[in-house]
C-alpha atoms as a PDB file:
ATOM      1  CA  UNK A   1      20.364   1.327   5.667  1.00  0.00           C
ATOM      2  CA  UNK A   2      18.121  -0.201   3.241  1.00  0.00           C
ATOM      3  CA  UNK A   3      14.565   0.801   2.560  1.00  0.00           C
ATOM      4  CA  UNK A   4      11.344   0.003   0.515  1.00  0.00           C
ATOM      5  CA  UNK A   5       8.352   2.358   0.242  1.00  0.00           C
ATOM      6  CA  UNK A   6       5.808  -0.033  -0.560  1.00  0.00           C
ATOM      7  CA  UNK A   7       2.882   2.705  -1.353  1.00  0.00           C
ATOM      8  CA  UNK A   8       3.204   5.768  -2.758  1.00  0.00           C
ATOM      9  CA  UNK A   9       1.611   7.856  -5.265  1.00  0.00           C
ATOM     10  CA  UNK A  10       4.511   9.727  -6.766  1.00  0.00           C
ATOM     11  CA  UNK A  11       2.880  10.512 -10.181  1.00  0.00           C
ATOM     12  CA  UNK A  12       0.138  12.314  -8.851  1.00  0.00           C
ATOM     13  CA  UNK A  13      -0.062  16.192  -9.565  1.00  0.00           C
ATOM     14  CA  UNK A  14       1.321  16.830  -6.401  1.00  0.00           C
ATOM     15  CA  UNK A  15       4.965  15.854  -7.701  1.00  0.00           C
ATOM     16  CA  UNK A  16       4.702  17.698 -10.879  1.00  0.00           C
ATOM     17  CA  UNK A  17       8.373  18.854 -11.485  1.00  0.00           C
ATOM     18  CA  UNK A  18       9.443  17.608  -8.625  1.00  0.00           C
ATOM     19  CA  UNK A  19      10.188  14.033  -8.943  1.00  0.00           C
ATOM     20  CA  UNK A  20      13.940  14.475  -9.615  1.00  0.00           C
ATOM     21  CA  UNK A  21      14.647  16.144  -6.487  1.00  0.00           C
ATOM     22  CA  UNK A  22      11.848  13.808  -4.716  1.00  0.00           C
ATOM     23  CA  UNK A  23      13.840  10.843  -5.864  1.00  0.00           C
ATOM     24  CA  UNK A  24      16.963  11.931  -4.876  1.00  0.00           C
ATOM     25  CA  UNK A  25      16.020  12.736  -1.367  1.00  0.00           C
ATOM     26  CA  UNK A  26      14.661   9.109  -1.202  1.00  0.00           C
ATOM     27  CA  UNK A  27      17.769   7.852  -2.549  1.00  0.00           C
ATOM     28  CA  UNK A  28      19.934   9.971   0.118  1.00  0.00           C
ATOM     29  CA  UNK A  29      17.772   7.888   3.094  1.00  0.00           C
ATOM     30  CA  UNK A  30      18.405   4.616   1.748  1.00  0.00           C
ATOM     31  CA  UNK A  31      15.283   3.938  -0.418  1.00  0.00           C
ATOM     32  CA  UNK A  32      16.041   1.172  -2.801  1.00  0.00           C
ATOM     33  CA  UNK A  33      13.197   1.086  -4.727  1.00  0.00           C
ATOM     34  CA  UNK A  34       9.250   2.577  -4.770  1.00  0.00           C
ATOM     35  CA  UNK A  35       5.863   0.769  -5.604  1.00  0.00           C
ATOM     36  CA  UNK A  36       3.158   2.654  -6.817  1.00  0.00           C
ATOM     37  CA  UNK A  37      -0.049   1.686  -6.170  1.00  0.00           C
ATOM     38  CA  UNK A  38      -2.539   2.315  -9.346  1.00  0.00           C
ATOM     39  CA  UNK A  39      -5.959   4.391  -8.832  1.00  0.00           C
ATOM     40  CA  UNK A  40      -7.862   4.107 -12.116  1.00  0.00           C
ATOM     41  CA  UNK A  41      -7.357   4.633 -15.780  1.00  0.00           C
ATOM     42  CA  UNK A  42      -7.063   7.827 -15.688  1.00  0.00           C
ATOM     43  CA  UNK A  43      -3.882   7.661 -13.523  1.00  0.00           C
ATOM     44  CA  UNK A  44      -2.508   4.590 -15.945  1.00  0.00           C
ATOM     45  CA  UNK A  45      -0.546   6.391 -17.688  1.00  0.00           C
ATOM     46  CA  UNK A  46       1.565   8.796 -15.382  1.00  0.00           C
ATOM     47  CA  UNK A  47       2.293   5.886 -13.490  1.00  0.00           C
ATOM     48  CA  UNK A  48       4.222   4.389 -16.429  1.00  0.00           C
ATOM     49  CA  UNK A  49       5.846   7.695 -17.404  1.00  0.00           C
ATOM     50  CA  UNK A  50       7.489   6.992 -13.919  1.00  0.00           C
ATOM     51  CA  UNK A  51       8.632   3.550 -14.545  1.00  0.00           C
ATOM     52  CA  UNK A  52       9.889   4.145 -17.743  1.00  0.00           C
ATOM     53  CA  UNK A  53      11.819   7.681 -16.622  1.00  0.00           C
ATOM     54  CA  UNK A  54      13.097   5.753 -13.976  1.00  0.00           C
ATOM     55  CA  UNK A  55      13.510   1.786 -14.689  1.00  0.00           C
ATOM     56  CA  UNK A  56      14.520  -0.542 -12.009  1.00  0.00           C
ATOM     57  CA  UNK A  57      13.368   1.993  -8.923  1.00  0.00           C
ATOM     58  CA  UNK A  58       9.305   2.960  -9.666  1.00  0.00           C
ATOM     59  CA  UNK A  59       7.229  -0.661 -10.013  1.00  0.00           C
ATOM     60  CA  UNK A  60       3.555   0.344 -11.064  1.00  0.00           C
ATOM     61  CA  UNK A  61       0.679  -2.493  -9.787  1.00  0.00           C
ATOM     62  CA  UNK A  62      -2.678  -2.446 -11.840  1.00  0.00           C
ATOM     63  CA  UNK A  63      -6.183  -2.203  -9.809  1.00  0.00           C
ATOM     64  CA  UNK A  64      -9.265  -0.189  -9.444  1.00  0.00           C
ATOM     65  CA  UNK A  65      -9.064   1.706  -6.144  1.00  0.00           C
ATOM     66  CA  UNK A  66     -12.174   1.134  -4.058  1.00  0.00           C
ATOM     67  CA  UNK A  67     -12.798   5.358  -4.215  1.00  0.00           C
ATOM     68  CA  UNK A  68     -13.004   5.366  -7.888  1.00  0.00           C
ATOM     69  CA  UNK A  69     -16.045   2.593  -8.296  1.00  0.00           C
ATOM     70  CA  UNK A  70     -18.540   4.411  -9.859  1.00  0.00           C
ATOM     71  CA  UNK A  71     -21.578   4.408 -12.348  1.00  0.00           C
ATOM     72  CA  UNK A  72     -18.466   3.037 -15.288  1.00  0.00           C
ATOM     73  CA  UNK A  73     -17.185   0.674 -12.895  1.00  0.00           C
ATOM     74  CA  UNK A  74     -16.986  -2.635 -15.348  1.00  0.00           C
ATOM     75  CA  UNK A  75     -15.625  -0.551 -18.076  1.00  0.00           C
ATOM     76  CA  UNK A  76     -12.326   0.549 -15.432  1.00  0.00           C
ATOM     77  CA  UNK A  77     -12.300  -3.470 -14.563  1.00  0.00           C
ATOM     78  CA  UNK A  78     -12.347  -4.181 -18.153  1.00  0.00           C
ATOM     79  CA  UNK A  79      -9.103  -1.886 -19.169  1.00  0.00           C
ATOM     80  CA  UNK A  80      -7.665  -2.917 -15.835  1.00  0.00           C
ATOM     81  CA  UNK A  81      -8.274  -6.606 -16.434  1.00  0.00           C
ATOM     82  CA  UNK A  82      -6.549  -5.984 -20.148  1.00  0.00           C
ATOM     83  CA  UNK A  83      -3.324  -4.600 -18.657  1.00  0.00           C
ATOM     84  CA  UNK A  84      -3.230  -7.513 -16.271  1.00  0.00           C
ATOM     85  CA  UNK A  85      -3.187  -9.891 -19.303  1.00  0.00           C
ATOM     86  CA  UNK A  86      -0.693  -7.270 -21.633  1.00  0.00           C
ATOM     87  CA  UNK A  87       2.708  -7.267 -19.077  1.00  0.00           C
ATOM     88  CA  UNK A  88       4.024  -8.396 -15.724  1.00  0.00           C
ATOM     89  CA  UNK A  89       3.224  -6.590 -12.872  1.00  0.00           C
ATOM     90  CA  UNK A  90       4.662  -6.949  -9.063  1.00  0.00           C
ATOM     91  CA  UNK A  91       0.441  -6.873  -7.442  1.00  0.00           C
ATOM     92  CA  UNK A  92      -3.237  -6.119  -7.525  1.00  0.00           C
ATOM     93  CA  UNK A  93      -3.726  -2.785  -6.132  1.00  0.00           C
ATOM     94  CA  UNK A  94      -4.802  -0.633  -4.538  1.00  0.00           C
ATOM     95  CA  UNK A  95      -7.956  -2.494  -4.311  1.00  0.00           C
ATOM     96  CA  UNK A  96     -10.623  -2.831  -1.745  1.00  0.00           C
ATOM     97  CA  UNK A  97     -13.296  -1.287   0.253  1.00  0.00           C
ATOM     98  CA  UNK A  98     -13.676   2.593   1.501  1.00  0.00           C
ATOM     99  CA  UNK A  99     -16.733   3.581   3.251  1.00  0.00           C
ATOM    100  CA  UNK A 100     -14.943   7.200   4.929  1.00  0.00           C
ATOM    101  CA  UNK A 101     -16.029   8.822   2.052  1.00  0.00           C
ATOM    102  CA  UNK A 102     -19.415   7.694   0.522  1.00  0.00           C
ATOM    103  CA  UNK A 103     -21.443   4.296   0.700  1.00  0.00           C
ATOM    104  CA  UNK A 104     -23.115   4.631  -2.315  1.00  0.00           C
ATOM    105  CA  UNK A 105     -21.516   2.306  -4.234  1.00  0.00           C
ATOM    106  CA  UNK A 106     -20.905  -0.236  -1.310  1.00  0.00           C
ATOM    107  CA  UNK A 107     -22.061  -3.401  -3.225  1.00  0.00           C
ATOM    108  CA  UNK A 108     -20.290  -2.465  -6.491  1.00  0.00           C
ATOM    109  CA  UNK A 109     -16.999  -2.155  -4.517  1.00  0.00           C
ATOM    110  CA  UNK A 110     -17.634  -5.379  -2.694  1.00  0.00           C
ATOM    111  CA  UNK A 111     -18.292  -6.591  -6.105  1.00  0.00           C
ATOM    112  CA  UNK A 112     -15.353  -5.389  -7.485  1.00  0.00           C
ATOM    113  CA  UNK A 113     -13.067  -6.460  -4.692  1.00  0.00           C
ATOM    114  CA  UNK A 114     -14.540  -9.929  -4.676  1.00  0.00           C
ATOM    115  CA  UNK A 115     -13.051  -9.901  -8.841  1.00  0.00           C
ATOM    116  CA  UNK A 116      -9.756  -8.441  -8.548  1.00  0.00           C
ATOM    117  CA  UNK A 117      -9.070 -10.664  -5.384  1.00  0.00           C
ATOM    118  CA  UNK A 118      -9.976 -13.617  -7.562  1.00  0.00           C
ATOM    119  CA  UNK A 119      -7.546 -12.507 -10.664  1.00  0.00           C
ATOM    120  CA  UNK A 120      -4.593 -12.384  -8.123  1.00  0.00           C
ATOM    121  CA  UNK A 121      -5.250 -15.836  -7.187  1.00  0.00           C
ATOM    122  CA  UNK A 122      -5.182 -16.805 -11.070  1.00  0.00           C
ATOM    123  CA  UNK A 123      -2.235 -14.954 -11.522  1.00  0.00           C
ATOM    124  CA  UNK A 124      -0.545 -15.749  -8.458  1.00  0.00           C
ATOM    125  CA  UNK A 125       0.063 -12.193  -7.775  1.00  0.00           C
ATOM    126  CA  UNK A 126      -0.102 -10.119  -4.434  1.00  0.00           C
ATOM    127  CA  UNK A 127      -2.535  -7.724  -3.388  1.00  0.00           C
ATOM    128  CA  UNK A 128      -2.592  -4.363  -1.616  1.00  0.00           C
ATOM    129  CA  UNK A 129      -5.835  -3.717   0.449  1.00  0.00           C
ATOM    130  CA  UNK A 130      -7.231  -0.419   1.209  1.00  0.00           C
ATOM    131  CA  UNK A 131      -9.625  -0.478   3.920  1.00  0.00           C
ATOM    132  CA  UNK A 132     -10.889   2.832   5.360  1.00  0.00           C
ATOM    133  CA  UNK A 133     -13.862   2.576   7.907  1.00  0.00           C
ATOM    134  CA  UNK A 134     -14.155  -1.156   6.049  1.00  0.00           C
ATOM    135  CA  UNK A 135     -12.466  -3.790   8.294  1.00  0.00           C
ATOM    136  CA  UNK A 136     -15.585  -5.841   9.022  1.00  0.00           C
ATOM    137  CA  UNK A 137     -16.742  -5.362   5.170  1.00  0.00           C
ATOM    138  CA  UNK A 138     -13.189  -6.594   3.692  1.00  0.00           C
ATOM    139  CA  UNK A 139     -12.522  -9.454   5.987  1.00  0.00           C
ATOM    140  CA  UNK A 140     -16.175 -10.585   4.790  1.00  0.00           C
ATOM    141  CA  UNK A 141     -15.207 -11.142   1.802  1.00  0.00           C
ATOM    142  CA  UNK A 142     -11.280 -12.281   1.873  1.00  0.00           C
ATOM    143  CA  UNK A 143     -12.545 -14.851   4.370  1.00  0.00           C
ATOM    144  CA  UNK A 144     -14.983 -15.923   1.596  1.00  0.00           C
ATOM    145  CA  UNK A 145     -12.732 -16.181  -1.135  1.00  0.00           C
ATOM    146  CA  UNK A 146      -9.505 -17.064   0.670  1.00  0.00           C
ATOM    147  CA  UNK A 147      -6.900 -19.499  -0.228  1.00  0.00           C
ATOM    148  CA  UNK A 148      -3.401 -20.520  -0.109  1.00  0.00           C
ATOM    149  CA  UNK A 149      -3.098 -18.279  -3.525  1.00  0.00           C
ATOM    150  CA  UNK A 150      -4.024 -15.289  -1.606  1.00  0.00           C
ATOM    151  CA  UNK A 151      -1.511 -12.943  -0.028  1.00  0.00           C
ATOM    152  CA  UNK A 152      -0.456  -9.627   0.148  1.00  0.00           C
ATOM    153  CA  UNK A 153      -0.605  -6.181   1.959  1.00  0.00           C
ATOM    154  CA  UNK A 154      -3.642  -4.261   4.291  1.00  0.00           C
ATOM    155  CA  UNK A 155      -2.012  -1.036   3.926  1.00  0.00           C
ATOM    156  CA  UNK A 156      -2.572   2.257   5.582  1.00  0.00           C
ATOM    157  CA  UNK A 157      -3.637   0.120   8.874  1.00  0.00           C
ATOM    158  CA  UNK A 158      -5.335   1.900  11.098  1.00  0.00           C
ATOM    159  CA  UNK A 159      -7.029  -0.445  13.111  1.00  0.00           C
ATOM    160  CA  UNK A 160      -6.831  -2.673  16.585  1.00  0.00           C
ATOM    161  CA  UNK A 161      -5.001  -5.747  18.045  1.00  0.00           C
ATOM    162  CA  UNK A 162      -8.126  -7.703  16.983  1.00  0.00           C
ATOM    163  CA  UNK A 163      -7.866  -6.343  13.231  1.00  0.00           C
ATOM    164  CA  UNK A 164      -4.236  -7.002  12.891  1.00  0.00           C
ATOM    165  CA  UNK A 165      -4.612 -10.540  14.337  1.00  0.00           C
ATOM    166  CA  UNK A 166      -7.050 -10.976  11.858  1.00  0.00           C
ATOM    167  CA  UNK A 167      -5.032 -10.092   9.150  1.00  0.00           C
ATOM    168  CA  UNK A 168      -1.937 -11.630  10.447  1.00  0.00           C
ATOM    169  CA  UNK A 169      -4.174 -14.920  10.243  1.00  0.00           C
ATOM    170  CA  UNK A 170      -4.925 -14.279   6.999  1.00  0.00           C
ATOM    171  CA  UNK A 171      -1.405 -14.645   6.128  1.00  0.00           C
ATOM    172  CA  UNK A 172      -1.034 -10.950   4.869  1.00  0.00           C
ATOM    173  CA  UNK A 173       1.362  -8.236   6.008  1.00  0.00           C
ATOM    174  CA  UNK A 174       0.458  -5.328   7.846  1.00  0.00           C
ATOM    175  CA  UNK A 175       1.310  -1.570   5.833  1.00  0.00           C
ATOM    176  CA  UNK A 176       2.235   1.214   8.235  1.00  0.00           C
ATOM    177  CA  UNK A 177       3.018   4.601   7.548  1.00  0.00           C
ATOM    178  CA  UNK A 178       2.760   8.118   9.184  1.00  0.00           C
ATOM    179  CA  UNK A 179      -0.146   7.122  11.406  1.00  0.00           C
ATOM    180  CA  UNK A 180       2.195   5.922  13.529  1.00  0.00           C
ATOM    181  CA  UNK A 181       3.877   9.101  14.562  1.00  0.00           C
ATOM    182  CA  UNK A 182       0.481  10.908  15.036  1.00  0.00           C
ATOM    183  CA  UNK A 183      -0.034  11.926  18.589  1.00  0.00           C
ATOM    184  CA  UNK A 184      -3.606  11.515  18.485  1.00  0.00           C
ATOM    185  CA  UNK A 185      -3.285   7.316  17.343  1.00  0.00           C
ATOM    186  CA  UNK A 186      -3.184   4.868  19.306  1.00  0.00           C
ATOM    187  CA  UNK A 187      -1.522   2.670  16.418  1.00  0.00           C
ATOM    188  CA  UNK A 188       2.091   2.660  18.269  1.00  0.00           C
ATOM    189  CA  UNK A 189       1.078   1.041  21.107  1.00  0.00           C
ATOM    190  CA  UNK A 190      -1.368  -1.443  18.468  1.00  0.00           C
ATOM    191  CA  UNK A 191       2.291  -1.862  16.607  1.00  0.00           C
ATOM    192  CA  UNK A 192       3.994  -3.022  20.013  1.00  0.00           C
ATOM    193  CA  UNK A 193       2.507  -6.014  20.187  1.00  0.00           C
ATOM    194  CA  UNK A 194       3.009  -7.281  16.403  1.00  0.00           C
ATOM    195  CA  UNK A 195       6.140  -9.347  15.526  1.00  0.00           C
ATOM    196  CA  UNK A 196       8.095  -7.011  13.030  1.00  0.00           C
ATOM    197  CA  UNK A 197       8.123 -10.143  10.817  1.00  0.00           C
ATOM    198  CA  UNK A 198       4.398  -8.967  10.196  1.00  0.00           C
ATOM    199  CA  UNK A 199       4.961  -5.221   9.123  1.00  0.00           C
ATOM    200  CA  UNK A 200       5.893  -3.347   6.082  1.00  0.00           C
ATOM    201  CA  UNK A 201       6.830  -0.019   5.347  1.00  0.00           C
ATOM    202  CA  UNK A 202       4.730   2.742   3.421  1.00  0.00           C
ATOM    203  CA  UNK A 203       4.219   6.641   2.897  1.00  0.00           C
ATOM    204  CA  UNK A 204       0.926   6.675   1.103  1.00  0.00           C
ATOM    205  CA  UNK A 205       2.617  10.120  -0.716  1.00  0.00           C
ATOM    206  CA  UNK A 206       1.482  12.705  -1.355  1.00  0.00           C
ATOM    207  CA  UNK A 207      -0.966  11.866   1.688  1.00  0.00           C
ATOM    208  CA  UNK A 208      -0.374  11.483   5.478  1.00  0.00           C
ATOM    209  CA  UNK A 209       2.995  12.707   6.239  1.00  0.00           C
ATOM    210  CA  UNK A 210       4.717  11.852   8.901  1.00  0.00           C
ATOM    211  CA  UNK A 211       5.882  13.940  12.537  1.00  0.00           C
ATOM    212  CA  UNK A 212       7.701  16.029  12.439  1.00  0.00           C
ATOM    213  CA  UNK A 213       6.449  16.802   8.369  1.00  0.00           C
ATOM    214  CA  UNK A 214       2.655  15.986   9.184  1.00  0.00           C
ATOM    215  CA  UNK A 215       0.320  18.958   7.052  1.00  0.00           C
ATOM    216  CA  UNK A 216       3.150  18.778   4.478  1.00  0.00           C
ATOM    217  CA  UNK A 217       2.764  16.582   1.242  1.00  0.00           C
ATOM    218  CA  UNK A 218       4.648  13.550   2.045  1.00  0.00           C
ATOM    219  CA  UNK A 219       7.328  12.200   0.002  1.00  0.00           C
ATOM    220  CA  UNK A 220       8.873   8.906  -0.201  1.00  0.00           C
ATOM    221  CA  UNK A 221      11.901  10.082   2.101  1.00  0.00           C
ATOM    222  CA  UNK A 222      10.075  10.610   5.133  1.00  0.00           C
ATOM    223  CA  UNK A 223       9.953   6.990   5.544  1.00  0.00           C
ATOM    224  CA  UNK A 224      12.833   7.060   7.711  1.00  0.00           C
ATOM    225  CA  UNK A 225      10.296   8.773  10.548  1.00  0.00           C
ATOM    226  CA  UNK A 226       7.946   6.034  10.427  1.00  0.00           C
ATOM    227  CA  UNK A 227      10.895   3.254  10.650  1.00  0.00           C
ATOM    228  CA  UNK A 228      12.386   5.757  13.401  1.00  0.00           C
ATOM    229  CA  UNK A 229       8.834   5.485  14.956  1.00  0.00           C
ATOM    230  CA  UNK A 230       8.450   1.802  14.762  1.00  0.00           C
ATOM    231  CA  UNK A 231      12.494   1.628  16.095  1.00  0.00           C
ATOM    232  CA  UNK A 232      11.973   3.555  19.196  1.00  0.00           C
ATOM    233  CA  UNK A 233       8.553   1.384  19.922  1.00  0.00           C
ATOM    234  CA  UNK A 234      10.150  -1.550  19.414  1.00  0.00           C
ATOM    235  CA  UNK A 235      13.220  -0.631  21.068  1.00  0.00           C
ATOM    236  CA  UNK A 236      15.104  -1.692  18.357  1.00  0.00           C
ATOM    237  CA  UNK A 237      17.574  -0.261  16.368  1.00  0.00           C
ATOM    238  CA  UNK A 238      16.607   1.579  13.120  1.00  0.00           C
ATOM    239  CA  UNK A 239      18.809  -0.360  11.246  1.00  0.00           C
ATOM    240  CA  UNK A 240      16.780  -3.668  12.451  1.00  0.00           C
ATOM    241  CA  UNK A 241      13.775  -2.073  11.440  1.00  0.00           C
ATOM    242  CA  UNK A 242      14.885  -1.611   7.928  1.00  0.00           C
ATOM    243  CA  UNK A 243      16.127  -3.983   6.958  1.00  0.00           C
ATOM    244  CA  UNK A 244      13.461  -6.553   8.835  1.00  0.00           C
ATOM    245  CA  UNK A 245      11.066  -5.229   6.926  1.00  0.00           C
ATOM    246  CA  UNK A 246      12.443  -4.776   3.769  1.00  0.00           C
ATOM    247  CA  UNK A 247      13.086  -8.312   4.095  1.00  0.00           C
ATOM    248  CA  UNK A 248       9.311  -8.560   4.195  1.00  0.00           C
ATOM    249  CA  UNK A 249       8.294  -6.237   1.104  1.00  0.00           C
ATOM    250  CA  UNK A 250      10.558  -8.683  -1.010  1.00  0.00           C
ATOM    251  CA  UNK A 251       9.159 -11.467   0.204  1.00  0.00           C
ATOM    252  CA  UNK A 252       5.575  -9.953  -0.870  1.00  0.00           C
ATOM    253  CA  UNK A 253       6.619  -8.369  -4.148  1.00  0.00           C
ATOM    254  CA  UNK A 254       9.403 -10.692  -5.104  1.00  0.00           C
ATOM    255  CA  UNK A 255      13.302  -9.471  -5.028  1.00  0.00           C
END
């Protein structure tokens, strides 16, 4: 069994001296390889110690999560713009819109959204969407901007039918991860009715862990719950599951 973690935030505190025996126990489930979604500058750096610790199996993407837009807010899109222009990189992300935690800066992180969506077009690169509490506030502004340059990822869904029709017209994959085994979501019975061609695997580590490990810190392992999850709603096998939608990761990322 094959299987790509498409989100996860391995180089976070939360793995400190741990990521030798985290990796392993991803490695012991089948997990091929591990994207890493970037925060802000100040997590730059840890992300790369990863991918150069561990070549071929962490792949960092560059963007300016939608949390960390602030007063400095051009001066994090300036540095993340640079690293954009200094090496590859598989996506944009995670970018977007969060309005769970504070509105404040609503209109900078439309603003900045609106930009980073527009350098993945340039670049031709993917993007992976965060959008807590945000739906109507994100599809305002991919439906302004989009293209046939624009693709990529809304991960950590959490939302309805309607949303992931939306999104499915959009042309973008869908990101699921341990909601899906929480008994008070309703996202199982939201994920029965999407073609598996549409979905992609996540963890969102250290956050959200999965039944039967939910209140633990989540590692990139534990993705074999959420494909079990999606298997026994589908009634498919797990086996299908993986590799279906690993199939879809590389198609987003690249192989």
């Amino acid at each position: 069994m094959k299987l790509i973690d498409t989100h996860a935030h391995i180089y976070l505190e939360e793995f400190d001296g741990e990521v030798p025996q985290v990796l392993q126990n991803a490695k012991e489930v089948g997990i091929e390889r591990i994207y890493l979604p970037n925060i802000d500058t100040g997590t730059i750096e840890a992300m790369f110690r990863l991918e150069n610790d561990y070549p071929g199996y962490f792949y960092p993407m560059m963007g300016l999560h939608p949390t960390s837009v602030k007063e400095d807010y051009t001066d994090q899109l300036e540095t993340i713009g640079k690293w954009l222009n200094e090496r590859p990189f598989p996506a944009i992300g995670e970018i977007g819109i969060d309005l769970y935690w504070d509105d404040t800066y609503k209109n900078e992180q439309e603003k900045a959204f609106e930009l980073q969506l527009n350098w993945a077009k340039e670049k031709g690169l993917p993007v992976v969407i965060h959008s807590r509490e945000s739906f109507r506030e994100i599809f305002d502004v991919v439906d302004r901007v989009n293209d046939e340059r624009l693709y990529g990822i809304f991960h950590s869904f959490a939302g309805n039918a309607d949303d992931a029709q939306h999104i499915i017209e959009l042309g973008f994959k869908i990101g699921i991860n341990g909601i899906v085994t929480f008994k008070n979501s309703t996202l199982d019975e939201v994920v029965a009715g999407i073609d598996l061609d549409h979905l992609v695997l996540e963890t969102d580590s250290p956050f959200l862990a999965p039944v039967p490990r939910r209140g633990k810190r989540n590692e990139s392992a534990y993705l074999k719950y959420i494909a079990g999850k999606i298997a026994e709603v589908k009634e498919l096998s797990i086996e299908e599951v993986a590799d279906r939608t690993t199939r879809n990761a590389l198609k987003i990322f690249g192989s």
